[in-house]
Protein backbone atom coordinates (compact mmCIF):
# COMPACT_ATOMS: atom_id res chain seq x y z
CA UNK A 1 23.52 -10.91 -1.28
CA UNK A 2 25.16 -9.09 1.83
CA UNK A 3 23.59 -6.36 3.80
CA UNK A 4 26.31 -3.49 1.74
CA UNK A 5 25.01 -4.96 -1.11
CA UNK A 6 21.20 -5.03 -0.45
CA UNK A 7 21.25 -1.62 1.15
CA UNK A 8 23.18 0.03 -2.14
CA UNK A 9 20.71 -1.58 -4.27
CA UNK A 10 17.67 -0.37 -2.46
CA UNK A 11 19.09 3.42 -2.70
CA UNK A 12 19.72 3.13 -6.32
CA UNK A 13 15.97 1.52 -6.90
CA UNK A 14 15.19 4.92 -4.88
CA UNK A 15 17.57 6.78 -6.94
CA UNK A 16 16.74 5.38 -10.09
CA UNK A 17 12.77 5.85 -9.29
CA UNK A 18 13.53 9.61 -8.05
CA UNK A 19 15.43 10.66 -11.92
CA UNK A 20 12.76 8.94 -13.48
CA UNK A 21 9.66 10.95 -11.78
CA UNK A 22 11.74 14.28 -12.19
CA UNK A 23 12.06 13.52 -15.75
CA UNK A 24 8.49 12.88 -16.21
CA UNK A 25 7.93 16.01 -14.50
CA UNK A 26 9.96 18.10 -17.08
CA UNK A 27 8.28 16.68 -20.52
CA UNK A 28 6.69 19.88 -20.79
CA UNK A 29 10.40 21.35 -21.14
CA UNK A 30 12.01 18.74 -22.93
CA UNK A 31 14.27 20.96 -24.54
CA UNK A 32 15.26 23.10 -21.58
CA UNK A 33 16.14 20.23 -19.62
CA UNK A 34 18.02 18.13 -22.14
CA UNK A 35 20.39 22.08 -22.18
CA UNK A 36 20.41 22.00 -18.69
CA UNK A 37 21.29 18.34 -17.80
CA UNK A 38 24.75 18.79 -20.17
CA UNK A 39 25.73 21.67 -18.45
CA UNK A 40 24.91 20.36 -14.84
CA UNK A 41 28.20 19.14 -12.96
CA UNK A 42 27.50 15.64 -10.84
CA UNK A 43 29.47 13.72 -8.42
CA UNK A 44 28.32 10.83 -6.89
CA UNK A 45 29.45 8.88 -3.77
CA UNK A 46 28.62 6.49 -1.20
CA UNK A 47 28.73 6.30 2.54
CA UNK A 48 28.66 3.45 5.36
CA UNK A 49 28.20 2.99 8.57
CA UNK A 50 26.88 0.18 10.87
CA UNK A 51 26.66 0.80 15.12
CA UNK A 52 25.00 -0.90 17.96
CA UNK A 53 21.28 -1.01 18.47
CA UNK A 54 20.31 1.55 20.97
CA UNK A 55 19.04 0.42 24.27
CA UNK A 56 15.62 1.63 23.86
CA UNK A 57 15.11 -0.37 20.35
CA UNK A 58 14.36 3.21 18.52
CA UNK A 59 16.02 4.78 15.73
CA UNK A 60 15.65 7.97 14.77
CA UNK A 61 16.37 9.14 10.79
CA UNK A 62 15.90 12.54 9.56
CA UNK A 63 17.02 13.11 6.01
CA UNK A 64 14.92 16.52 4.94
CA UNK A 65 16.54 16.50 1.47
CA UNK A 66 16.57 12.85 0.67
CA UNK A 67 14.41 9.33 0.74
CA UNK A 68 14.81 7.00 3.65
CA UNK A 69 13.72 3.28 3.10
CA UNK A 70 14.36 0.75 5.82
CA UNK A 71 13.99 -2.85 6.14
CA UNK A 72 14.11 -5.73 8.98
CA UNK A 73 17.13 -7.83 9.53
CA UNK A 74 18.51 -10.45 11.49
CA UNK A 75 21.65 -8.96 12.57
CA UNK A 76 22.50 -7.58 15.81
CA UNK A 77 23.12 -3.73 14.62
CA UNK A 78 22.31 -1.07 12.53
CA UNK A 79 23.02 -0.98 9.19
CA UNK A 80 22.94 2.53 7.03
CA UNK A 81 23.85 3.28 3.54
CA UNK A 82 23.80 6.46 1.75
CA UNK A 83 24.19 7.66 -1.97
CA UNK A 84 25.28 11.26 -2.24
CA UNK A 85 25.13 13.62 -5.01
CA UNK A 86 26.86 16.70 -5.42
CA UNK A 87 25.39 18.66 -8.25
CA UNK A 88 26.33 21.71 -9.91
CA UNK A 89 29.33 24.24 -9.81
CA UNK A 90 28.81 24.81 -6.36
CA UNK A 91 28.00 21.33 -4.65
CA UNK A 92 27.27 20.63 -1.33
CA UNK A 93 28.41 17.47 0.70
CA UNK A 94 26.22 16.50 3.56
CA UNK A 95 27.43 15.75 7.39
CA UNK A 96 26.28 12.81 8.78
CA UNK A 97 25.28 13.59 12.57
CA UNK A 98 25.20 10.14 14.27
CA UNK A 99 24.69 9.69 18.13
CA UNK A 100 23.30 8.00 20.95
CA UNK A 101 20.85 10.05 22.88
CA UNK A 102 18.55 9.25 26.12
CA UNK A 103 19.44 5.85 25.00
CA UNK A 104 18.01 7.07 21.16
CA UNK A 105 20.12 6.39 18.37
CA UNK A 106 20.20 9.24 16.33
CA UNK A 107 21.41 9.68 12.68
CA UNK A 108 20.76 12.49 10.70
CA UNK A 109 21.50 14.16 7.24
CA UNK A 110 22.64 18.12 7.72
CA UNK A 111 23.90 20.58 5.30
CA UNK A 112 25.82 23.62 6.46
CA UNK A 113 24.40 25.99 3.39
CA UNK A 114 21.55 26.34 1.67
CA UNK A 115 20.37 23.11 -0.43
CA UNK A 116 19.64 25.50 -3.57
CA UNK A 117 21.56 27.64 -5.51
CA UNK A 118 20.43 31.67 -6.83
CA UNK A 119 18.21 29.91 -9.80
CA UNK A 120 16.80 27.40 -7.48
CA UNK A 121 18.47 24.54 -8.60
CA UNK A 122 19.66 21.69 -6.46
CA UNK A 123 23.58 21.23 -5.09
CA UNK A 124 22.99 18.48 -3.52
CA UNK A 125 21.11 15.27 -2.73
CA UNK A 126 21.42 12.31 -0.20
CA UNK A 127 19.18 8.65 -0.12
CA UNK A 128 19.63 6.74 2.89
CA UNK A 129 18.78 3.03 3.55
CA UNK A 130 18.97 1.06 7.04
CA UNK A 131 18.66 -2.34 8.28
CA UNK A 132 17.33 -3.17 11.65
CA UNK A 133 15.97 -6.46 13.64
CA UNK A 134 12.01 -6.02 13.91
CA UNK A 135 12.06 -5.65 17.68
CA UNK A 136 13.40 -1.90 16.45
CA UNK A 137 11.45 1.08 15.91
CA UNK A 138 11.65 3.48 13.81
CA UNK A 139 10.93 7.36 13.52
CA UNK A 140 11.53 8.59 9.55
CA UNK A 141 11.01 12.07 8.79
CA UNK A 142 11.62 14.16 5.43
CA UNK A 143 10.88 17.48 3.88
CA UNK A 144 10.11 15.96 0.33
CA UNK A 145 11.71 12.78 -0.12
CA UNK A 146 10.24 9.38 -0.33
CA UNK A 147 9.88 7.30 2.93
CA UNK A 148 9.45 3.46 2.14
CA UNK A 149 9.19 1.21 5.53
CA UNK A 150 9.20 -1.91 3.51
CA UNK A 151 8.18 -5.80 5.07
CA UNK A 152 8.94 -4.67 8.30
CA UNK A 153 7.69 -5.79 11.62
CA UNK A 154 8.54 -2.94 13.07
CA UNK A 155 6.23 -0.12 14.97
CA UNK A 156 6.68 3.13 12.74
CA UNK A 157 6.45 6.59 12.99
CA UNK A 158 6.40 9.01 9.45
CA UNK A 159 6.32 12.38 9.11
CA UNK A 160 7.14 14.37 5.79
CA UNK A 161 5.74 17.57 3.82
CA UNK A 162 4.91 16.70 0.56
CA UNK A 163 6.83 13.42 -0.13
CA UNK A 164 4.93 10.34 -0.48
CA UNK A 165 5.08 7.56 2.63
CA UNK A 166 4.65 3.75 1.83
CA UNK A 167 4.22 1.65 4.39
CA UNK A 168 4.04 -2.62 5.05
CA UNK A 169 4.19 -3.28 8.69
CA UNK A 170 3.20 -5.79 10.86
CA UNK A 171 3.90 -3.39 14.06
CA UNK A 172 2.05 -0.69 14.81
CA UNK A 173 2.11 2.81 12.72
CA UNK A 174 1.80 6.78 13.49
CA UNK A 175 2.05 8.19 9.43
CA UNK A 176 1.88 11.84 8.32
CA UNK A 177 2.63 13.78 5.01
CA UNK A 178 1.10 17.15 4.26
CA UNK A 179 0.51 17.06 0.61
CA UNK A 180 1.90 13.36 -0.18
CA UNK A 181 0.51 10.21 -0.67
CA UNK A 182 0.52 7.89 1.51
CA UNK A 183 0.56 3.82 1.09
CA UNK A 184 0.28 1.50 3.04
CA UNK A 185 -0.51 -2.62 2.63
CA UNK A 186 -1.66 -3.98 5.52
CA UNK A 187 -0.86 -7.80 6.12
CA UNK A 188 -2.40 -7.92 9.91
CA UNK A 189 -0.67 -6.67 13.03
CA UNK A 190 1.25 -8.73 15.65
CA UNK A 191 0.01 -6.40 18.47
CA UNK A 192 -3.33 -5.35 19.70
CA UNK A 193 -3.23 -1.29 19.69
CA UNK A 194 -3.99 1.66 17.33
CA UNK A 195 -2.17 2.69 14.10
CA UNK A 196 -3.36 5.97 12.12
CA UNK A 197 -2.16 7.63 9.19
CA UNK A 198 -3.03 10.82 8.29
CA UNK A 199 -2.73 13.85 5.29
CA UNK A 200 -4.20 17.42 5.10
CA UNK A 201 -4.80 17.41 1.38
CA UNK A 202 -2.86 14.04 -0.04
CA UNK A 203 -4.51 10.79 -0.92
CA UNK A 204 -4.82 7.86 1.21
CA UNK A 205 -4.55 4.17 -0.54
CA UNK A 206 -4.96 1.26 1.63
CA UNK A 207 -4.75 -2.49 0.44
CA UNK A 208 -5.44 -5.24 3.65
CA UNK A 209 -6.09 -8.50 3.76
CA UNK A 210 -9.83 -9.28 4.48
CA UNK A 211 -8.83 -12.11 6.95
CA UNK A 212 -7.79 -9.30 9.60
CA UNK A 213 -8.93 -8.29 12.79
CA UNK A 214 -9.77 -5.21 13.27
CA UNK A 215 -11.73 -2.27 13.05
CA UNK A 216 -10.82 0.30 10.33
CA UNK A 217 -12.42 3.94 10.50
CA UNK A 218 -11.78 6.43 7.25
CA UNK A 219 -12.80 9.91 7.20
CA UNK A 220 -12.32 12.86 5.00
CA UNK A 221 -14.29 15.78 3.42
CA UNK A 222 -13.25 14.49 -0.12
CA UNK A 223 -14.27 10.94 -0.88
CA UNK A 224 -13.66 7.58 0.81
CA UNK A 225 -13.87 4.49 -1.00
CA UNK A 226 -14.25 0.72 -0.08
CA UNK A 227 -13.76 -1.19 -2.37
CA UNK A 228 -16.06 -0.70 -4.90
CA UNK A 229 -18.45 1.48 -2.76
CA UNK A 230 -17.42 5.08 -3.67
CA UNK A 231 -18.24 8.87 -2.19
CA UNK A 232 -18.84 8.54 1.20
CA UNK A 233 -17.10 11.00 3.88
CA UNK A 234 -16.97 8.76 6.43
CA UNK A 235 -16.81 4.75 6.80
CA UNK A 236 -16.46 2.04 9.82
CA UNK A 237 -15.74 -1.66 8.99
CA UNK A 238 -15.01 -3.97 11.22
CA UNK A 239 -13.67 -7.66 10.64
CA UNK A 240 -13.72 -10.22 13.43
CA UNK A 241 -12.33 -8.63 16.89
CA UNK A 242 -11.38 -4.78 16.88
CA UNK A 243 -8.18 -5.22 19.01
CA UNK A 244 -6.60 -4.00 16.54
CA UNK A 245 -7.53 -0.64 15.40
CA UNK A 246 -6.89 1.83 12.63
CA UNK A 247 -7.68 5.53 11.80
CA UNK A 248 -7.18 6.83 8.33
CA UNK A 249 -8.07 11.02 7.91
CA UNK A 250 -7.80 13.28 5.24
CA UNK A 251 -9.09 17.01 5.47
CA UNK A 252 -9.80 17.09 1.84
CA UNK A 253 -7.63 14.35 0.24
CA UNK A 254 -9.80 11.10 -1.00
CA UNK A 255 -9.20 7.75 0.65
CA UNK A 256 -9.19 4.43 -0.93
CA UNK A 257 -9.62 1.08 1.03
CA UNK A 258 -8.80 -1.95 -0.99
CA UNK A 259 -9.69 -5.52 1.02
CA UNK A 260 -7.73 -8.59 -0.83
CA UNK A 261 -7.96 -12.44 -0.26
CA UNK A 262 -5.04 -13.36 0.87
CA UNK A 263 -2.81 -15.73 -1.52
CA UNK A 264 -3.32 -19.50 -0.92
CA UNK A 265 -1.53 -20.84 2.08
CA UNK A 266 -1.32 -17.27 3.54
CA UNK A 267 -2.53 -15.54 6.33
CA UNK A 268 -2.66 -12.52 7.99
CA UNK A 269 -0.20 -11.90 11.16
CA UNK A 270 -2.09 -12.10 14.51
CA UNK A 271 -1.56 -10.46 17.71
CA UNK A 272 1.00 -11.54 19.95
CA UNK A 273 0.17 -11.62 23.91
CA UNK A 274 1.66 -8.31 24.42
CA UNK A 275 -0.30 -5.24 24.47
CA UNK A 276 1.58 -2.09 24.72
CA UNK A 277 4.13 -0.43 23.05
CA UNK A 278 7.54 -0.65 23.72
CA UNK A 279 7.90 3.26 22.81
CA UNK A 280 5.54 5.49 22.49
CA UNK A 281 6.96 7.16 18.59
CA UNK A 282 4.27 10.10 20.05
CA UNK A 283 6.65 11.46 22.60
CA UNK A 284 10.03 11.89 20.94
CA UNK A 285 12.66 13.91 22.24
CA UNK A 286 13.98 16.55 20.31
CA UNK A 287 17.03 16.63 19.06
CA UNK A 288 19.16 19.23 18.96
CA UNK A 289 19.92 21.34 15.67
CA UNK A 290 23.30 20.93 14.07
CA UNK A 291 25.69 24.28 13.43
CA UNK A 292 29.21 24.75 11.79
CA UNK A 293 31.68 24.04 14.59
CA UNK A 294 29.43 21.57 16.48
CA UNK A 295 31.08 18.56 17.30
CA UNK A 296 30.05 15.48 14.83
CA UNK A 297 30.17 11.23 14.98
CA UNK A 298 31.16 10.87 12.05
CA UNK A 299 31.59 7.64 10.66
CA UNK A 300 33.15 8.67 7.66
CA UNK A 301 35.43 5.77 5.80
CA UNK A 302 39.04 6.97 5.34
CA UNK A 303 40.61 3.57 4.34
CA UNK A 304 39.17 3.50 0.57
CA UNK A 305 35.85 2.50 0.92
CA UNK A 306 33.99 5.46 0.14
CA UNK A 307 34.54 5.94 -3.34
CA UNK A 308 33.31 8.77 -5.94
CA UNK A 309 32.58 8.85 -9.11
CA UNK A 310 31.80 12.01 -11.71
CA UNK A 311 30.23 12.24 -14.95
């Protein structure tokens, strides 16, 4: 399978995942729905783009209306693919502001009107995966979407309001969602340093192989669970060196620590010889807010690639 391929088929798992939830959501209104979803107007396209790794290894991706998912490569670039929706009578089709910045890359998903129309309903959507080597980093931040960093080796920063974060790195992680859950499976860490992820009132799950390193500290007013030891506020384990450190906190939400055997013939990752970060995902620069009339990079396919469909 190519890298088009692989990235179109993990946005339409997204996709596919994101309908499914929604509809779920709306059982209570069956009927309204099923009224609404004939009347509602849908076009859908897609949208490519592949540019050199940035010299500091970091990638930036902010898609507030949208999922991002990202996975390591072994090709020398960057590799993004997005699936766009246009919904209703008055759609909206997203810019794509792509650039390199204090040596940054850049690449975000903008909209020059409001995402909802006068009854609240959305005009438009956008799911975005990318492809990197895992000697890049990666900052991911939404407003509601899902964020999936998926067998990765890459250090990761994740930020969103109430969408849920899942997470399985081998680099080091910064994680943060408001209301969402967040996920994460931890298969050891090729770098001695600290990871924490972090919610105000969402749930924290965490699955790791008990053959790690490291020392794990969980705290939160509402529960936190170890395996099968359940309701304490606040818990320290430690296995073998604690190099390797992570923080999980909740201010109310539970937390759930699941320790696994690894699988026969497996093992979890070990730190490499290097001890520091590359980038510190802490300290980002900010970038600067897109208007109408700003000037965009914008890789936008006119030779017949991009293609539409409408139903």
């Amino acid at each position: 399978m190519n890298l088009k391929r692989l990235l179109s088929y993990i946005v339409c798992i997204g996709t596919f995942l994101f309908v499914a939830e929604s509809e779920a959501a709306r059982k209570t209104d069956h009927i309204k729905s099923k009224m609404q979803s004939k009347n509602t107007e849908l076009k859908v396209s897609s949208y490519d783009w592949q540019g050199k790794i940035p010299k500091s290894k970091l990638v930036i991706v902010k898609n507030k209306y949208g999922s991002v998912r990202s996975r390591n490569q072994t090709g020398d670039a960057v590799f993004l693919h997005a699936t766009i929706q246009e919904i209703g009578k008055k759609p909206l089709y997203p810019k794509f502001a792509i650039e390199n910045k204090n040596d940054h890359l850049y690449i975000e998903v903008q909209y020059e009107d409001a995402i909802t129309d006068n009854h609240g309903q959305l005009r438009g959507r956008t799911d975005v995966a990318i492809l990197f080597p895992d000697d890049v980093n990666i900052f991911a931040e939404t407003d509601s979407g899902l964020i999936k960093i998926d067998k990765t080796a890459s250090h990761v920063q994740a930020k969103s309001q109430s969408g849920k974060i899942k997470l399985a790195t081998t680099g080091l992680f910064s994680v943060y969602s408001e209301t969402g859950t967040v996920e994460i499976k931890l298969r050891g860490s090729k770098q001695i340093g600290k990871s924490e992820a972090a919610t105000n009132s969402g749930q924290i799950k965490v699955e790791l192989y008990n053959d790690m390193e490291l020392k794990l500290s969980a705290s939160s007013q509402g529960t936190v669970s170890i395996g099968e030891s359940k309701s304490q506020q606040e818990v320290v384990i430690e296995y073998g060196k604690s190099d390797v450190q992570v923080f999980l906190k909740s201010h109310v939400g539970d937390i759930f620590v699941k320790p696994i055997t690894p699988p026969e013939l497996e093992k979890s990752v070990r730190p490499s010889n290097v001890t520091s970060v590359d980038v510190d995902l802490r300290n980002l620069p900010k970038s600067k807010p897109w208007k109408p009339g700003d000037p965009i990079i914008e890789m936008d396919d006119k030779r017949g690639n991009r293609t539409r469909t409408s139903n």
